[in-house]
Every structure is written in C-alpha cells, then in structure tokens.
Protein backbone atom coordinates (compact mmCIF):
# COMPACT_ATOMS: atom_id res chain seq x y z
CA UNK A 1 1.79 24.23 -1.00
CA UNK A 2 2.02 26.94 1.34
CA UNK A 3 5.05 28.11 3.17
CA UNK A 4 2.65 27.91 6.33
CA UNK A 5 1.96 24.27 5.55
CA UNK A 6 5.77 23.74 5.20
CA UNK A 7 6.32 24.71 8.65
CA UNK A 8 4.03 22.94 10.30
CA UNK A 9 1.68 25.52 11.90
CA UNK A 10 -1.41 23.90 14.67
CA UNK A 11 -3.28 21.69 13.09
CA UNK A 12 -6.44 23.46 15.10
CA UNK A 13 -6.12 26.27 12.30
CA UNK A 14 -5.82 23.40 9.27
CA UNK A 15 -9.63 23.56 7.58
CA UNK A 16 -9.25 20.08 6.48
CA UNK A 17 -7.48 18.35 9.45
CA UNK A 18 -10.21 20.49 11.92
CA UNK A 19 -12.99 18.47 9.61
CA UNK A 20 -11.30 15.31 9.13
CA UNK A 21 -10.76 14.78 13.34
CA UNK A 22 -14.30 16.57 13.87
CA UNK A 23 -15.87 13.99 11.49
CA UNK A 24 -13.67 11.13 13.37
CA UNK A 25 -14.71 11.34 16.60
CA UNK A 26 -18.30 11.92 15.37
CA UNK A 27 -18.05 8.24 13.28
CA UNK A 28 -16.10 6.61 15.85
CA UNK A 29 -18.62 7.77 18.75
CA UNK A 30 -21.30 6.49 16.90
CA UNK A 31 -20.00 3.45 16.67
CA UNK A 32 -19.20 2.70 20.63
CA UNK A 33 -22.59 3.87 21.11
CA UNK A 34 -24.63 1.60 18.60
CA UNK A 35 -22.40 -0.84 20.23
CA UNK A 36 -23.34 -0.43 23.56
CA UNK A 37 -27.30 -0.30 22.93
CA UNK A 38 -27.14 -2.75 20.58
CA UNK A 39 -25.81 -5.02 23.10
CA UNK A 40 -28.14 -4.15 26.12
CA UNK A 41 -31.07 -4.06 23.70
CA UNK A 42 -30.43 -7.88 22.76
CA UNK A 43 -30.27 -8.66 26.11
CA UNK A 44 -32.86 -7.25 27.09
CA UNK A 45 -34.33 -9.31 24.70
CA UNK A 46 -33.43 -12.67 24.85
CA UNK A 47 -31.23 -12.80 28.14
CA UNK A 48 -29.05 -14.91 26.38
CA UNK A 49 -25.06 -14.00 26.82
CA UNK A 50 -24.89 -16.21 23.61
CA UNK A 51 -26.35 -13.66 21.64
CA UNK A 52 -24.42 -11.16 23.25
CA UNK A 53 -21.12 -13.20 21.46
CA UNK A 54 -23.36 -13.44 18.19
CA UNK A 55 -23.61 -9.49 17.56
CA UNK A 56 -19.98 -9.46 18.35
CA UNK A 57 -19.58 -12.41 15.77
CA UNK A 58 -21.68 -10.73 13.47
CA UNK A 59 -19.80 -7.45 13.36
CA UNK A 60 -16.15 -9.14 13.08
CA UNK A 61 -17.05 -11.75 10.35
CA UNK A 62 -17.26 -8.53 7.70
CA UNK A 63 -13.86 -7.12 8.79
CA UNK A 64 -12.34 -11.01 8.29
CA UNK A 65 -14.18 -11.39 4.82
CA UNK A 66 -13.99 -7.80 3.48
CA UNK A 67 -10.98 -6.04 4.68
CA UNK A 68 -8.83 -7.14 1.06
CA UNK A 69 -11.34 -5.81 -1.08
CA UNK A 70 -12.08 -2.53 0.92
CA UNK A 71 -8.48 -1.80 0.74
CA UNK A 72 -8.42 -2.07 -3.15
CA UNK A 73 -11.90 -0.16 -3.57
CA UNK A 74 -9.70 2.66 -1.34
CA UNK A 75 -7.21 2.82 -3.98
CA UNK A 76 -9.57 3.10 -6.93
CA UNK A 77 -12.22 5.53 -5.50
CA UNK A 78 -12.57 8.68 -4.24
CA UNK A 79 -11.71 8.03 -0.58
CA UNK A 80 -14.26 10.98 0.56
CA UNK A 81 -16.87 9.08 -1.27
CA UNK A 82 -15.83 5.85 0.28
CA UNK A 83 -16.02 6.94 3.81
CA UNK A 84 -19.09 9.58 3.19
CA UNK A 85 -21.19 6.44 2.05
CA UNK A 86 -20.17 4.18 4.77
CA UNK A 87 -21.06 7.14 7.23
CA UNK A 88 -24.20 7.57 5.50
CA UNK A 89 -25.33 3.52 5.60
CA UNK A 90 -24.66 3.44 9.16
CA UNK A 91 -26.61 6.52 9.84
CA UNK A 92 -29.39 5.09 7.80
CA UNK A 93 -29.00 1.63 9.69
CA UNK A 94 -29.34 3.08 13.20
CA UNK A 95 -32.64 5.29 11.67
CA UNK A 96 -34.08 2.08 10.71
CA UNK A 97 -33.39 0.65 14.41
CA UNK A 98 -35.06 3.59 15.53
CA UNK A 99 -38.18 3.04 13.96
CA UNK A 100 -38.43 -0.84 14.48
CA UNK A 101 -37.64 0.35 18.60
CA UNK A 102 -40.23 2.47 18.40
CA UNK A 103 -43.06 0.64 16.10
CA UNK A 104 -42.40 -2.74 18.34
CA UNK A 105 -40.99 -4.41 15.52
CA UNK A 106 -37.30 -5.24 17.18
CA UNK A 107 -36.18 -8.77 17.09
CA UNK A 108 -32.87 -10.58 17.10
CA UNK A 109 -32.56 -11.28 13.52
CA UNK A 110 -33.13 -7.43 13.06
CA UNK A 111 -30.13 -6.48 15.41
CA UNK A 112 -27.67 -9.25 13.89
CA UNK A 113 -28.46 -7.93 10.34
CA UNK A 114 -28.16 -4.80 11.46
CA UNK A 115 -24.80 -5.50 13.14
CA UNK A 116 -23.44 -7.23 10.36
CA UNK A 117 -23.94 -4.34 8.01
CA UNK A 118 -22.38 -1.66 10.64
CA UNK A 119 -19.31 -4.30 10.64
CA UNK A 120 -18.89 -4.58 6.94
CA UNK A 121 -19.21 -0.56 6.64
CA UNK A 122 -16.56 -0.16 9.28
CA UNK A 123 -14.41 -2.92 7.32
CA UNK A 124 -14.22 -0.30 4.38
CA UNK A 125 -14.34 3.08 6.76
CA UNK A 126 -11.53 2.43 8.86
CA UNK A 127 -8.46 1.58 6.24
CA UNK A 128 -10.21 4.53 3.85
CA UNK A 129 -10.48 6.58 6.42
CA UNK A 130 -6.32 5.83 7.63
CA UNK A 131 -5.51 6.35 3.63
CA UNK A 132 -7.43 9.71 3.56
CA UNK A 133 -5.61 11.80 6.37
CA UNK A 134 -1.97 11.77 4.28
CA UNK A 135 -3.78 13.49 1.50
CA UNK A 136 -5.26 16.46 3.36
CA UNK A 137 -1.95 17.03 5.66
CA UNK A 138 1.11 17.72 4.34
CA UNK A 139 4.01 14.95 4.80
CA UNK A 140 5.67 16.79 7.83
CA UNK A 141 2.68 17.23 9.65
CA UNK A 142 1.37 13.86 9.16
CA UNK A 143 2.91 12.83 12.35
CA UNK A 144 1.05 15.54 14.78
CA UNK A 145 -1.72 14.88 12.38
CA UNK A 146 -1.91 11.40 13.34
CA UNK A 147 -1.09 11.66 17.20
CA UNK A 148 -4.18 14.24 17.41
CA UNK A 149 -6.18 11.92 15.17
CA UNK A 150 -5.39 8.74 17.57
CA UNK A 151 -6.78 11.99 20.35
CA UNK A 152 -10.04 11.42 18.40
CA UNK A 153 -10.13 7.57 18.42
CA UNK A 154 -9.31 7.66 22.48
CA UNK A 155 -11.68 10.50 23.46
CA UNK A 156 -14.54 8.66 21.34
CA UNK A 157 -13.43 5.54 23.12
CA UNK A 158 -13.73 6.90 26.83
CA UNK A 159 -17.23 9.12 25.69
CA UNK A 160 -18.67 6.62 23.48
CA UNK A 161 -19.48 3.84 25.90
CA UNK A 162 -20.69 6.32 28.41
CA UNK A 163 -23.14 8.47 26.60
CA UNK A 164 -24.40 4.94 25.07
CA UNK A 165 -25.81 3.91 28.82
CA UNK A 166 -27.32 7.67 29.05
CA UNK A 167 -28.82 7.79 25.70
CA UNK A 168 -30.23 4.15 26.39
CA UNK A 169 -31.91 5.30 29.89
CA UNK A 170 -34.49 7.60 27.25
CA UNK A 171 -35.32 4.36 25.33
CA UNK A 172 -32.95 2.93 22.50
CA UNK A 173 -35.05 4.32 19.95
CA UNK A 174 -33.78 8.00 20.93
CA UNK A 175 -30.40 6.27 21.20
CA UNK A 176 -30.72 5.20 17.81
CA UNK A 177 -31.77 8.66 16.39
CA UNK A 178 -28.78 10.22 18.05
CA UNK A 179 -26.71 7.88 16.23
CA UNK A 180 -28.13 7.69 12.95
CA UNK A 181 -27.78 12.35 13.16
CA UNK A 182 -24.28 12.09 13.88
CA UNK A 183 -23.53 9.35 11.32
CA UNK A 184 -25.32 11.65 9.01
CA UNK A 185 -23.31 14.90 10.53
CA UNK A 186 -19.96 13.09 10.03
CA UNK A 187 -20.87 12.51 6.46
CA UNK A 188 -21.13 16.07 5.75
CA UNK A 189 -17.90 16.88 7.19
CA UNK A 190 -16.29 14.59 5.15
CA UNK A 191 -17.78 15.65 1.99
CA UNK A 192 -16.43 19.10 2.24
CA UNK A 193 -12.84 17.88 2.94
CA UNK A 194 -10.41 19.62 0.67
CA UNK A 195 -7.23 17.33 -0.48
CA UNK A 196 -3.53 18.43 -0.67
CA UNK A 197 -2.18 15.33 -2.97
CA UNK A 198 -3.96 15.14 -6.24
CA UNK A 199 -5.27 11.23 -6.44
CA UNK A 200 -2.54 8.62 -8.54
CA UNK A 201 -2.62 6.90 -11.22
CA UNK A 202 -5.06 3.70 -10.63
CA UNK A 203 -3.59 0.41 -12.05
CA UNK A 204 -6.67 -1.70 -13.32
CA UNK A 205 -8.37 -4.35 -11.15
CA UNK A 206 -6.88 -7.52 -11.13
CA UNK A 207 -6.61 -10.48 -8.68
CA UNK A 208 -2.33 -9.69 -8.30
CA UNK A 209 -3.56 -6.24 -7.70
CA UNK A 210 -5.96 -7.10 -4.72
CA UNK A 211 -3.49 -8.63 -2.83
CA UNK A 212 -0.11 -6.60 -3.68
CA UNK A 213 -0.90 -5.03 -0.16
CA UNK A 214 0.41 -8.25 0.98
CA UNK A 215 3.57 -8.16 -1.67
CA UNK A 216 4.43 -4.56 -1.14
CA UNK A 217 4.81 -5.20 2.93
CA UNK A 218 6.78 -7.93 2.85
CA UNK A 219 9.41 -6.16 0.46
CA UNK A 220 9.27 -3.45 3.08
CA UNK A 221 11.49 -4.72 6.32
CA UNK A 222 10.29 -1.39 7.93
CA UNK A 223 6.65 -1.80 7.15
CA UNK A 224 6.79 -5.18 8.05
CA UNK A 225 8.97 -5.20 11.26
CA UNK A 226 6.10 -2.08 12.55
CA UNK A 227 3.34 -3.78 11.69
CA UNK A 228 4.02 -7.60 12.81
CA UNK A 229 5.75 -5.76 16.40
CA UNK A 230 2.51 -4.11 16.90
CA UNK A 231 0.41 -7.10 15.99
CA UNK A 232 2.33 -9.83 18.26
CA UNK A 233 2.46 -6.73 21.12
CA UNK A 234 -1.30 -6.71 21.21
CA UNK A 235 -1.93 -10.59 20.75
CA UNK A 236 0.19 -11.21 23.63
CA UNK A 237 -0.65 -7.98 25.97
CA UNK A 238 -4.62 -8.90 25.56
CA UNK A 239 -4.67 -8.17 29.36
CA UNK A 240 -7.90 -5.78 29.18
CA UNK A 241 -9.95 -8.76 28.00
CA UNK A 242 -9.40 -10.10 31.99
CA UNK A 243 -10.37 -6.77 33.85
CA UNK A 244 -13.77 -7.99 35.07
CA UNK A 245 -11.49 -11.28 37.09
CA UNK A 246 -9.24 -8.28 38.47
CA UNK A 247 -11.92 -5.65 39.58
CA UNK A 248 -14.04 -8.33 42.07
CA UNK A 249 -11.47 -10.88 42.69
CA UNK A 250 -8.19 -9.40 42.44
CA UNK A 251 -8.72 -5.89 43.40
CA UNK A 252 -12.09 -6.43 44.92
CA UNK A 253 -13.75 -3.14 43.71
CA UNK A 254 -17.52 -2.77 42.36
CA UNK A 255 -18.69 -1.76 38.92
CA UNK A 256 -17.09 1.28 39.04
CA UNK A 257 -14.33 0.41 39.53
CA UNK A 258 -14.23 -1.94 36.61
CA UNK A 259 -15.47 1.74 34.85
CA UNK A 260 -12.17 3.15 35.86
CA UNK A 261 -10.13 0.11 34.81
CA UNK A 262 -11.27 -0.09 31.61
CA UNK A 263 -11.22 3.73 30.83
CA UNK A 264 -7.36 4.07 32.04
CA UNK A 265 -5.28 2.88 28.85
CA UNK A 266 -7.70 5.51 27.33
CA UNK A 267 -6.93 8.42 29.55
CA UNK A 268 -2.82 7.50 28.95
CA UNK A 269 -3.57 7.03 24.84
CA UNK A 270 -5.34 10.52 24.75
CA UNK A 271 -2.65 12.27 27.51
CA UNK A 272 0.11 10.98 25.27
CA UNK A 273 -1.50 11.59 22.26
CA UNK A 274 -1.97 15.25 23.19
CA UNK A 275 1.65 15.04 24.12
CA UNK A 276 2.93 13.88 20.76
CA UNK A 277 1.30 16.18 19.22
CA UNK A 278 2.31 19.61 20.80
CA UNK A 279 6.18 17.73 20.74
CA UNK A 280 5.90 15.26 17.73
CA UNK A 281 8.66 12.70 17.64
CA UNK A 282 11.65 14.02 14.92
CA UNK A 283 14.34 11.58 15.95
CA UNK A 284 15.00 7.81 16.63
CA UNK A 285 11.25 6.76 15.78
CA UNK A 286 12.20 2.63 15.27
CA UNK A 287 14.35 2.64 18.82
CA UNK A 288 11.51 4.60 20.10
CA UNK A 289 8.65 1.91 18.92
CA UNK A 290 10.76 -0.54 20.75
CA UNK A 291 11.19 0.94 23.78
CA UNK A 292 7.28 1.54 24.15
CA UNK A 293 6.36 -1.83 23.00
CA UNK A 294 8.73 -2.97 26.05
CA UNK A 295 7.23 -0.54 28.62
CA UNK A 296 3.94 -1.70 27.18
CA UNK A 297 4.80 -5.48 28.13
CA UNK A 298 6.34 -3.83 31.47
CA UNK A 299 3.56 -2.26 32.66
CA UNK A 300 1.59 -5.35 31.54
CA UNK A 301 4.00 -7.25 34.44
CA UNK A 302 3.15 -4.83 36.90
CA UNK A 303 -0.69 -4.94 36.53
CA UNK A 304 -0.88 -8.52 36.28
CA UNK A 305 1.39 -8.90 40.11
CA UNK A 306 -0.96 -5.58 41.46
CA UNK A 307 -3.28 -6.20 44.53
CA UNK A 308 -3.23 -2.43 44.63
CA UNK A 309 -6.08 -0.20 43.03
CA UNK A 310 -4.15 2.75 42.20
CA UNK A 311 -1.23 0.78 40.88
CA UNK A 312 -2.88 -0.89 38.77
CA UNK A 313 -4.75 2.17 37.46
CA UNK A 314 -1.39 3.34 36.92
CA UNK A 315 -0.16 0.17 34.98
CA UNK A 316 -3.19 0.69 33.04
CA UNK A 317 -2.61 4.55 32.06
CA UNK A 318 1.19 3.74 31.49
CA UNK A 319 0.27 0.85 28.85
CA UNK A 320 -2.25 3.27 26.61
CA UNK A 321 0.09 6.06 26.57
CA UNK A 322 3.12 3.39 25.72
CA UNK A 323 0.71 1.82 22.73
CA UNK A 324 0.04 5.17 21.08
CA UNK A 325 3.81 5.73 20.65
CA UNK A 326 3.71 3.05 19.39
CA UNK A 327 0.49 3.19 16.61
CA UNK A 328 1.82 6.38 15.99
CA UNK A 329 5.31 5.73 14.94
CA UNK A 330 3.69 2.58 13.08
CA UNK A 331 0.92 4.01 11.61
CA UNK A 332 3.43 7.29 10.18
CA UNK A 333 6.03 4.95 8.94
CA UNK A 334 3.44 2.84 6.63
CA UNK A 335 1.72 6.32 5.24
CA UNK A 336 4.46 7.73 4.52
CA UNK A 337 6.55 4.42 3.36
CA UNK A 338 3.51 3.48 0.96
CA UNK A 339 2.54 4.99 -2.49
CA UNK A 340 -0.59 6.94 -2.33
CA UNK A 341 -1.85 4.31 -5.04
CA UNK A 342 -1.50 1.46 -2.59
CA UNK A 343 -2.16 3.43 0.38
CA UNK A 344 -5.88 1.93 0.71
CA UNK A 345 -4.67 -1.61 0.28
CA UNK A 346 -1.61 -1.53 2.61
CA UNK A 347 -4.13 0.11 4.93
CA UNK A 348 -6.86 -2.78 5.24
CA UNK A 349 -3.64 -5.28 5.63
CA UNK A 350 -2.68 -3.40 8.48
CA UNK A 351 -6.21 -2.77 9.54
CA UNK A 352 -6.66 -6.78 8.99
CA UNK A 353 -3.48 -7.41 11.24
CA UNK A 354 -4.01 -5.07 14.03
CA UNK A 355 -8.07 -5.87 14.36
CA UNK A 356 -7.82 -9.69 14.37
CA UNK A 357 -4.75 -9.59 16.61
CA UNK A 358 -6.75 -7.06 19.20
CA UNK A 359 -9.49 -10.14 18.85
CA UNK A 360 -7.05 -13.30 19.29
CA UNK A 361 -5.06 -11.37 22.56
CA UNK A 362 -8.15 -11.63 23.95
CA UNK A 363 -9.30 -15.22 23.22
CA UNK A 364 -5.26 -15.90 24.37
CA UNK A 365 -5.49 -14.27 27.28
CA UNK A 366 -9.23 -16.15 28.29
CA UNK A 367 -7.35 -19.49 27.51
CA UNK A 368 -3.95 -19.06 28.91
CA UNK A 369 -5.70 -17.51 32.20
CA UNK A 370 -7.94 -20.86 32.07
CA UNK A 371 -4.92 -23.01 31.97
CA UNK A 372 -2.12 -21.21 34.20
CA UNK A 373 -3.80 -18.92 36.31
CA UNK A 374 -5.12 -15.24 35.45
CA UNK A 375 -2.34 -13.77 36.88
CA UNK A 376 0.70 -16.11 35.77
CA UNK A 377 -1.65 -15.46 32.24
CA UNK A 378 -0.97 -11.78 32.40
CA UNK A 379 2.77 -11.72 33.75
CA UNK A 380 3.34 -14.30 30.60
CA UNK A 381 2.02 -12.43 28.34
CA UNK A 382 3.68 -8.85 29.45
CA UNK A 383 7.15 -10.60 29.67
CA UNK A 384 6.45 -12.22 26.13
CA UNK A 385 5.88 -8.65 24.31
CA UNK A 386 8.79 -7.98 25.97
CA UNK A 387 10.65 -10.50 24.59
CA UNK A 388 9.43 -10.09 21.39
CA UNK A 389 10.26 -6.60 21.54
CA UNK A 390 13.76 -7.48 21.81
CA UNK A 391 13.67 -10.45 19.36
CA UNK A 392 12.26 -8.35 16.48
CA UNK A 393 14.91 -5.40 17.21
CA UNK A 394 17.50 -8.30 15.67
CA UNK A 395 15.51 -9.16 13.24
CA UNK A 396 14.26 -6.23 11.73
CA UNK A 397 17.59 -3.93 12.12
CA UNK A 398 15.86 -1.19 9.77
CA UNK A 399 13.31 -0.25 11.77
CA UNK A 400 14.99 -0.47 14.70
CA UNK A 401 17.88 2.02 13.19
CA UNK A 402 14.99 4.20 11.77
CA UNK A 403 16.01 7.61 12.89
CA UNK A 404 13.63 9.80 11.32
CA UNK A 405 10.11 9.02 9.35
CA UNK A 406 10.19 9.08 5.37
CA UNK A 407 9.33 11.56 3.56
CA UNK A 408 6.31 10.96 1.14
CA UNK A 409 6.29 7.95 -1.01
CA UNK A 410 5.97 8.66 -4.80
C-alpha cells in the first residue's frame, strides 16, 4: 500500500472511494425517488391510504425475511458483483414501470410486485454495500471514509424526495426512466471499483455459518454494546414519525413547513458528516458515542416541549448531526472489529437491527403518542435514550472506555 494511503490523504483524490460515494448517492437517490412516485402513483390510483401502508409493507417484508442470507451471500461473493446486480434489477424494475406507465398497463398488483422486488434488492445492497467500503479504503481512512459516505446517504436523503415530486410533475413514466438510468449508471461505477484487501478465505455454507453473524456479536461486548445503543436510541427517539401532529397542531405551520421539519436531522447528519470528515474522530470514540446518543435523546426533550418554529428546527438539526456521530463511531468499530470473511454477515445483523428498530420507533412513538399524549410521547422517549445511554455505559464498560478504533481485523 502506498505511503500516500498510509497517511491518509482527501478521499476526493481516492479513485475508488470518489466511485464508491458517486455510485452511493446515485443508488440511494434512486431509491427515495422510486419511493416517492411509487407512492403518489398508487394513490393516484386507488385513493386508498391502505395501499399506501401495503407498498411500505411490501418493501420491508424482504429486508425481515432476507437480511440473514444476504449477509452470508456477501461473504461468499464478489461484493462488486453483489451490489452491481442489485443496482442493475432495480434499474431494470423501474424500466419496466416505465413502460407499463406509459402503455396504460399500471395496476396495483404491478406496483406491490414491483416494490417487493426493490425491497428484497435493497435487503442484499445495503449490508454488501457497508462490507465493500473497508476493502477499497485503507483501515485509517475508513473513518473519514465512512463520515463522507454517511454525506452520501444524507444528501440523497434531502435530494431524493424532492426531485421525486419534480420528476413526477412530467408523468411517472419519465420518473421511472430517470430512475431505472441512474440505477444502471451506479452499476457501472461499481463495476470498475478497484479493491485494496484481497477477498478471505470463504468457509463453506452451512446453517452454523449463516447465523455466526449472530455468534460473533455477542462474543464482541464492543460490537454489541454499539450496535444494541444505536438500536434502542432509534426505537425510542422515533420522534420524526410524529412531525405531521407538530407542523399543524403544535407549531401550526403549512406543508412547508412540515418540508423543513423533516429535512432538518438531514441538514445536521450531512453538516456533521462533512465535519467528521475534514476532523475525523482519533480519540475517546465509545465516551464519544455516548455522549451523542444523550444529546440525541436531549434534543429529542427539547423538540417534543417546543411551541417555537425555529427551536424546534434547531432540535431537529442538533439530533441528525448527534446520530451520525453516532453511526459513525458504530458503523467504524464493527468494520474494523469484524473479519473481512464475516464482514457481509455481521453487516445484514446490523443492517437487520438498525432497519427494524428505525420501523418499531415509529410504530412506538404512534402508540405511546395515542396513549399519553404526543408530546408527553416524545419527552418519554428522549429522556428514555437518555437513560439508556447511561444504563448501557455500565453495562458495556468496553465500549464506553474505547479510546481509539481497531485497527483491521484479520
């Protein structure tokens, strides 16, 4: 490896990182954007908001019944060809919605199939994708790596959505296209991707195998503290899911104003992230993790008591910047902590974890609002992260003594 590499040079003159982000925010744009047509396209055709909660169904069913497997077929493939093929299924998907758009041949059952096979492609994209980016970095700059890569998610996150309503005013059948080009676009990126770490040994298939993710994890207290303080952070801090309640009854702002709530923990996850990366954390990561999962749950408090617009704006921005210290010092911990020949596997657990937890904060937060209140709902659940932040720093003393991240895992 190069002395260059060594030190850590930008990451905007690294080939492969330039392609792997590029191809990142490409996918993951695609995505919000299928999303957001595919949702106004089915109820546009069947005015039915229980349809709407069907295509969601449809694409979260994969991700509960595929996520094991996709994180062994990560650790016995080629991860390029992994994610290239997903890319290139989706493209192909959204072509075929393009030409049932145009030819009049839309329907329900079209979209739901379709949605269902975007869902399990994602299921085996996202964990690949997480085990790819340690192989075409080099250990020390997996860290920047990864805050400029969670840059990617969080600017495809704030332009997705958007660009979906624009591209849908032309018809979703152009929307579509768009899609199914950059799908294709992202594919090619990834296929010229050079790697740094020359693939491990693969152990042969077996059922013990599929699930070590599980096994290695829980023999991991730093692994496991990370990913369980994330997890219970964002079940309990599912405040988003209650924005609409806030913007007309709370706040008592219009539609866009709802816009600006729900882009603001973006604009503080893609700030910090662009923060973290020009000064990447060297020191004190576990105490670090803590002390953002607590502001997290405190700026959770504060938006749940605000009757002010700005404030709460703030509250907003504050809790995305204070969860992207967080994924960050999580998501560098388990790369580097895990054996590239479990990588995959470990991957889709944390995937699983993170995913179904950023689901059930949300159901939690619709039922607890329903029972207590929407704001004693949110004020709970900000001063429960916090609690748990402090709970698990007794419990899992190795993380929270962490000082620096690992060096590569054999």
């Amino acid at each position: 490896m190069s002395t260059a590499l060594r030190d850590v040079p930008s990451l905007l003159r690294h080939t492969g990182f330039v392609l792997f982000w590029l191809a990142r925010v490409l996918s993951t744009s695609c995505f919000q954007i299928i999303s957001v047509v595919i949702g106004w396209q089915i109820y546009a055709l069947t005015n039915s908001t229980f349809d709407l909660g069907l295509v969601g169904l449809c694409q979260f069913l994969p991700m509960l019944l595929l996520t094991i497997p996709a994180g062994h077929v990560a650790d016995r493939f080629d991860r390029r060809v992994i994610v290239r093929t997903c890319q290139v299924i989706e493209g192909l998907t959204a072509l075929s919605l393009a030409l049932a758009s145009w030819q009049g041949a839309i329907s329900p059952h079209v979209i739901f199939a379709a949605a269902v096979l975007i869902g399990a492609c994602r299921t085996f994209e996202a964990p690949t994708t997480a085990a790819l980016l340690p192989m075409v970095v080099s250990p020390a700059a997996l860290p920047k790596a990864l805050a400029l890569s969670a840059s990617a998610i969080q600017t495809a996150t704030i332009i997705g959505p958007a660009l979906g309503g624009l591209l849908y005013i032309a018809g979703p059948g152009h929307a579509y296209l768009f899609v199914a080009v950059f799908y294709l676009l992202a594919a090619v990126l990834v296929s010229l991707l050079k790697i740094l770490a020359p693939p491990a040994v693969r152990e042969p298939p077996t059922l013990r195998s599929v699930f070590s993710g599980f096994s290695f994890i829980r023999s991991r207290p730093i692994i496991l503290g990370a990913i369980s303080l994330d997890m219970v952070a964002v079940l309990l801090g599912g405040a988003t899911a209650l924005l609409p309640v806030y913007a007309r009854d709370i706040l008592h702002t219009n539609s866009l104003g709802l816009g600006a709530l729900r882009a603001s923990p973006a604009i503080g996850a893609l700030l910090m992230s662009l923060v973290l990366a020009r000064w990447p954390m060297k020191s004190r990561v576990g105490l670090k993790m803590f002390g953002a999962v607590m502001v997290f749950g405190l700026g959770t408090v504060i938006f749940g008591l605000s009757t002010w617009f700005p404030l709460s704006m703030a509250a907003l921005i504050a809790m995305g910047a204070a969860d992207v210290v967080s994924v960050v010092v999580r998501s560098t911990l388990v790369q580097l902590g895990t054996p590239d020949a479990m990588r995959g596997r470990v991957s889709a657990v944390n995937s699983m974890f993170v995913g179904t937890s950023n689901q059930l904060g949300e159901f939690e937060s619709g039922m607890t609002a329903s029972l207590f209140g929407t704001v004693p709902a949110v004020v709970l659940g900000g001063l429960g992260t916090i609690l748990v932040a402090l709970l698990w720093s007794q419990l899992f003393k190795p993380l929270r003594d962490a000082n620096r991240f690992p060096e590569r895992s054999a």
